[in-house]
C-alpha atoms as a PDB file:
ATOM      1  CA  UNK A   1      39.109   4.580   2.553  1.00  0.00           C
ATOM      2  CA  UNK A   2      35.203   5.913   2.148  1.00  0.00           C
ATOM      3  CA  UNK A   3      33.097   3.459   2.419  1.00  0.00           C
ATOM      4  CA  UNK A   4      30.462   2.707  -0.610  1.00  0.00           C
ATOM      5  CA  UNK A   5      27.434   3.020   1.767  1.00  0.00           C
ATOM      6  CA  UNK A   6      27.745   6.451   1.059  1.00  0.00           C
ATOM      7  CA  UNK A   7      27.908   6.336  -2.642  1.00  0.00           C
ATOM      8  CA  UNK A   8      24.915   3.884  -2.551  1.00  0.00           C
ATOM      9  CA  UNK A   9      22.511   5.900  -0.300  1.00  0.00           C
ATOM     10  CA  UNK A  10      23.667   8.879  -2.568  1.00  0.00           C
ATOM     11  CA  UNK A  11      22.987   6.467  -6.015  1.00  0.00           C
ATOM     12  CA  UNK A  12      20.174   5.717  -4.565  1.00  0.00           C
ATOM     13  CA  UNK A  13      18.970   9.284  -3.578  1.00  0.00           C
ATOM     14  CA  UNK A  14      17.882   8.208  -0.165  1.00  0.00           C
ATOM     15  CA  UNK A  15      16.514  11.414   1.724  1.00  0.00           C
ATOM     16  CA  UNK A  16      17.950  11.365   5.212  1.00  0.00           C
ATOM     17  CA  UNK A  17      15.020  13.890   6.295  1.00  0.00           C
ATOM     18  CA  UNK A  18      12.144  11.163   5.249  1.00  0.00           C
ATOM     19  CA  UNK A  19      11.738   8.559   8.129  1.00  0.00           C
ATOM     20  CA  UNK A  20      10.608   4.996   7.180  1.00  0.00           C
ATOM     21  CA  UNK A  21      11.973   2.174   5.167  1.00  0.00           C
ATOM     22  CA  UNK A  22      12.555   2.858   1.126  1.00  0.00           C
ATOM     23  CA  UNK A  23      12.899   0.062  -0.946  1.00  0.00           C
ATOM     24  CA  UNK A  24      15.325   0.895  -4.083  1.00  0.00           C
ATOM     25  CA  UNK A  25      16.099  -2.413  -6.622  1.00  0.00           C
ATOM     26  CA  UNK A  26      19.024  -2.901  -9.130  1.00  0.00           C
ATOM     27  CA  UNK A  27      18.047  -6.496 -10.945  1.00  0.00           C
ATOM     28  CA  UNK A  28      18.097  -9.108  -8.511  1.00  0.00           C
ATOM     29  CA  UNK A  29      19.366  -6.899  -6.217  1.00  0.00           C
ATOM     30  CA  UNK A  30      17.200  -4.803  -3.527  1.00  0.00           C
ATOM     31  CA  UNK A  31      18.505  -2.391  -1.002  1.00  0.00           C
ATOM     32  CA  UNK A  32      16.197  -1.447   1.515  1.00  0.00           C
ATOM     33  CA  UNK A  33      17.230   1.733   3.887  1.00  0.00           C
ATOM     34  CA  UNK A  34      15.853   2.499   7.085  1.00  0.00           C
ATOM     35  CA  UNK A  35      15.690   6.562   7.516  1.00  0.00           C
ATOM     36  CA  UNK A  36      15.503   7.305  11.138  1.00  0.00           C
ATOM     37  CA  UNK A  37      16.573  11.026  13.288  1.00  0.00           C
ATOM     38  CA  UNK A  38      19.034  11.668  10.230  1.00  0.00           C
ATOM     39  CA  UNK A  39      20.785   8.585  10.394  1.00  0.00           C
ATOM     40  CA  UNK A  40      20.571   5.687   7.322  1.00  0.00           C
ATOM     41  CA  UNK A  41      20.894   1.810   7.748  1.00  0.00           C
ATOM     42  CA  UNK A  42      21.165  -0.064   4.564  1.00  0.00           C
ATOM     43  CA  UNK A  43      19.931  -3.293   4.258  1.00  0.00           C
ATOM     44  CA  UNK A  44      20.687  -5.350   1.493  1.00  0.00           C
ATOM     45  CA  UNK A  45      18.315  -8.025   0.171  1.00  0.00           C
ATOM     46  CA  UNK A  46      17.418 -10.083  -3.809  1.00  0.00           C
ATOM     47  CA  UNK A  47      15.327 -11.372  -5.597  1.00  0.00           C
ATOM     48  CA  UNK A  48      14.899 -15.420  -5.254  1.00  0.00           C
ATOM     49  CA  UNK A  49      14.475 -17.388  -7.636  1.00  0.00           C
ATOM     50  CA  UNK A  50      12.205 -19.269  -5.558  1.00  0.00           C
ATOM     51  CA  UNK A  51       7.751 -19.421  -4.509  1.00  0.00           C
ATOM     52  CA  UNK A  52       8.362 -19.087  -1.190  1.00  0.00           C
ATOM     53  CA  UNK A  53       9.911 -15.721  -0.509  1.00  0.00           C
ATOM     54  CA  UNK A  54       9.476 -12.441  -2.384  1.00  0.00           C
ATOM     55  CA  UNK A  55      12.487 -11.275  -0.832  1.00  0.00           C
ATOM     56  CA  UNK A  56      15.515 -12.744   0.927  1.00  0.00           C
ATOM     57  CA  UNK A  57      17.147 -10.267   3.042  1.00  0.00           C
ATOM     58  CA  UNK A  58      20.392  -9.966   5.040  1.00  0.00           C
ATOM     59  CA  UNK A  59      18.258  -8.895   7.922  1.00  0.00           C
ATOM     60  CA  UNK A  60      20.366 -11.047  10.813  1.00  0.00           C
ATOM     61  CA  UNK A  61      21.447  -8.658  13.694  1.00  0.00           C
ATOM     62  CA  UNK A  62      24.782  -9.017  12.455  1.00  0.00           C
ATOM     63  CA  UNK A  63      23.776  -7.596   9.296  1.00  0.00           C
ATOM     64  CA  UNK A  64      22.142  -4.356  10.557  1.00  0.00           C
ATOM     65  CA  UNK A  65      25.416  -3.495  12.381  1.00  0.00           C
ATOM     66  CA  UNK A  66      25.744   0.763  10.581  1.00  0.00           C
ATOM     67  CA  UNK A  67      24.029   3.422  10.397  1.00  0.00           C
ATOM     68  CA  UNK A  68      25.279   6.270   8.362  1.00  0.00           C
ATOM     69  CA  UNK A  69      25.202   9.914   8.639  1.00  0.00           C
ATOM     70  CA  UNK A  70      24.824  11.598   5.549  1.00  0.00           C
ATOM     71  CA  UNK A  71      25.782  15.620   6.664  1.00  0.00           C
ATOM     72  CA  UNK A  72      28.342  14.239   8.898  1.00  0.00           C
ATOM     73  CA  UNK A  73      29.939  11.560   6.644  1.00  0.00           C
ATOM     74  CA  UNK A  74      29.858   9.796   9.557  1.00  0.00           C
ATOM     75  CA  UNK A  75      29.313   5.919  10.301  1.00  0.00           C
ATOM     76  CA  UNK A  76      28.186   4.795  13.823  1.00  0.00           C
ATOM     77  CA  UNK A  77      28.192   1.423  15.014  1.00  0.00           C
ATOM     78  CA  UNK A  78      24.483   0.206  16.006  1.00  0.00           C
ATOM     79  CA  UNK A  79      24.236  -1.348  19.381  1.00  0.00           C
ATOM     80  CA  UNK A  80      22.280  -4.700  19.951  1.00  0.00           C
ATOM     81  CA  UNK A  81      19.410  -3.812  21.155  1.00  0.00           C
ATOM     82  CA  UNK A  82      19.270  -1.411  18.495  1.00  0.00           C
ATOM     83  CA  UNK A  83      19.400  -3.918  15.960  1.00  0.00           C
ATOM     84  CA  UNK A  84      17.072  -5.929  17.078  1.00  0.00           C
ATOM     85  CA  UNK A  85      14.716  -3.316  17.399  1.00  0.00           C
ATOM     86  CA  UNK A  86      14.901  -2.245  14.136  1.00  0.00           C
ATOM     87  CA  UNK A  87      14.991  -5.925  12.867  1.00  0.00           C
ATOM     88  CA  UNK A  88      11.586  -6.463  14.360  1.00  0.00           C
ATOM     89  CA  UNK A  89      10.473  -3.261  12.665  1.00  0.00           C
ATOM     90  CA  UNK A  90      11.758  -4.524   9.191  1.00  0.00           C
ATOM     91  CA  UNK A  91       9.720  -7.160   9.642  1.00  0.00           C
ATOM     92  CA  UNK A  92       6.350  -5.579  10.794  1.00  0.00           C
ATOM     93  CA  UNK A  93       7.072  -3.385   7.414  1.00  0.00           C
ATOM     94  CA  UNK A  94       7.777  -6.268   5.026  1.00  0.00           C
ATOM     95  CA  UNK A  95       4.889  -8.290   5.975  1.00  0.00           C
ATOM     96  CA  UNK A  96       3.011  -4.923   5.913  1.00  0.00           C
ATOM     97  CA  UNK A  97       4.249  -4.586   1.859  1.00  0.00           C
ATOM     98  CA  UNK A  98       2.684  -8.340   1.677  1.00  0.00           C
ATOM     99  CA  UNK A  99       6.557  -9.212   1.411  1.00  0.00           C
ATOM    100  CA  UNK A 100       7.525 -12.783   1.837  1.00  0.00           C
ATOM    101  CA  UNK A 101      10.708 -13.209   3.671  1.00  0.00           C
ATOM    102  CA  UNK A 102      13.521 -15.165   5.286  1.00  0.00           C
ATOM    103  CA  UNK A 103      14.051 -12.798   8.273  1.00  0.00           C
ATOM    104  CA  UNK A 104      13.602 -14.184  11.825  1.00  0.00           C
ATOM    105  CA  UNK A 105      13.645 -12.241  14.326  1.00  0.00           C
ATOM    106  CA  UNK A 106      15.830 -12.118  17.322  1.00  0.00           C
ATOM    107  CA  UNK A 107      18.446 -13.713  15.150  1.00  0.00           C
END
């Protein structure tokens, strides 16, 4: 069975040779992909309907647990470390958008 990450980064005509964090939104609905060395993490995320945050995001390590490979069709699992790495990078780029968000990290 594929699995739709493909389909979406395709939808969402991610370009795997652009590094950085690209925010694409469907409604409520926000998927933000981090682009890094030719390999795609999706993140997914909405719109609350609530002041405090401008975004709530599924940005928990647990969350940011595949990156894809878009040549390859390929999925990789993403280690730890890795995660939190690029959890702590979300961040620094959300807050640098003047993004309010739920995301902690280290969780």
């Amino acid at each position: 069975m594929k699995d739709s990450g493909f389909v979406e980064i395709q939808t969402d005509n991610i370009n795997p040779n652009i590094s950085g964090f690209h925010w694409r939104s469907h409604g409520r609905g926000v998927n933000i992909y981090f682009v890094e060395g030719q390999s795609i993490v999706i993140i997914y995320g909405e719109m609350p309907a609530v002041r405090e945050y401008d975004v709530l995001v599924f940005g928990e390590a647990e969350h940011l647990n595949k990156r894809y490979f878009l040549s390859e069709q390929r999925i990789e699992s993403i280690p730890l470390d890795e995660r939190l790495r690029i959890q702590k990078m979300l961040v620094d780029w959300l807050g640098s958008q003047g993004m309010r968000h739920d995301v902690s990290v280290g969780e």
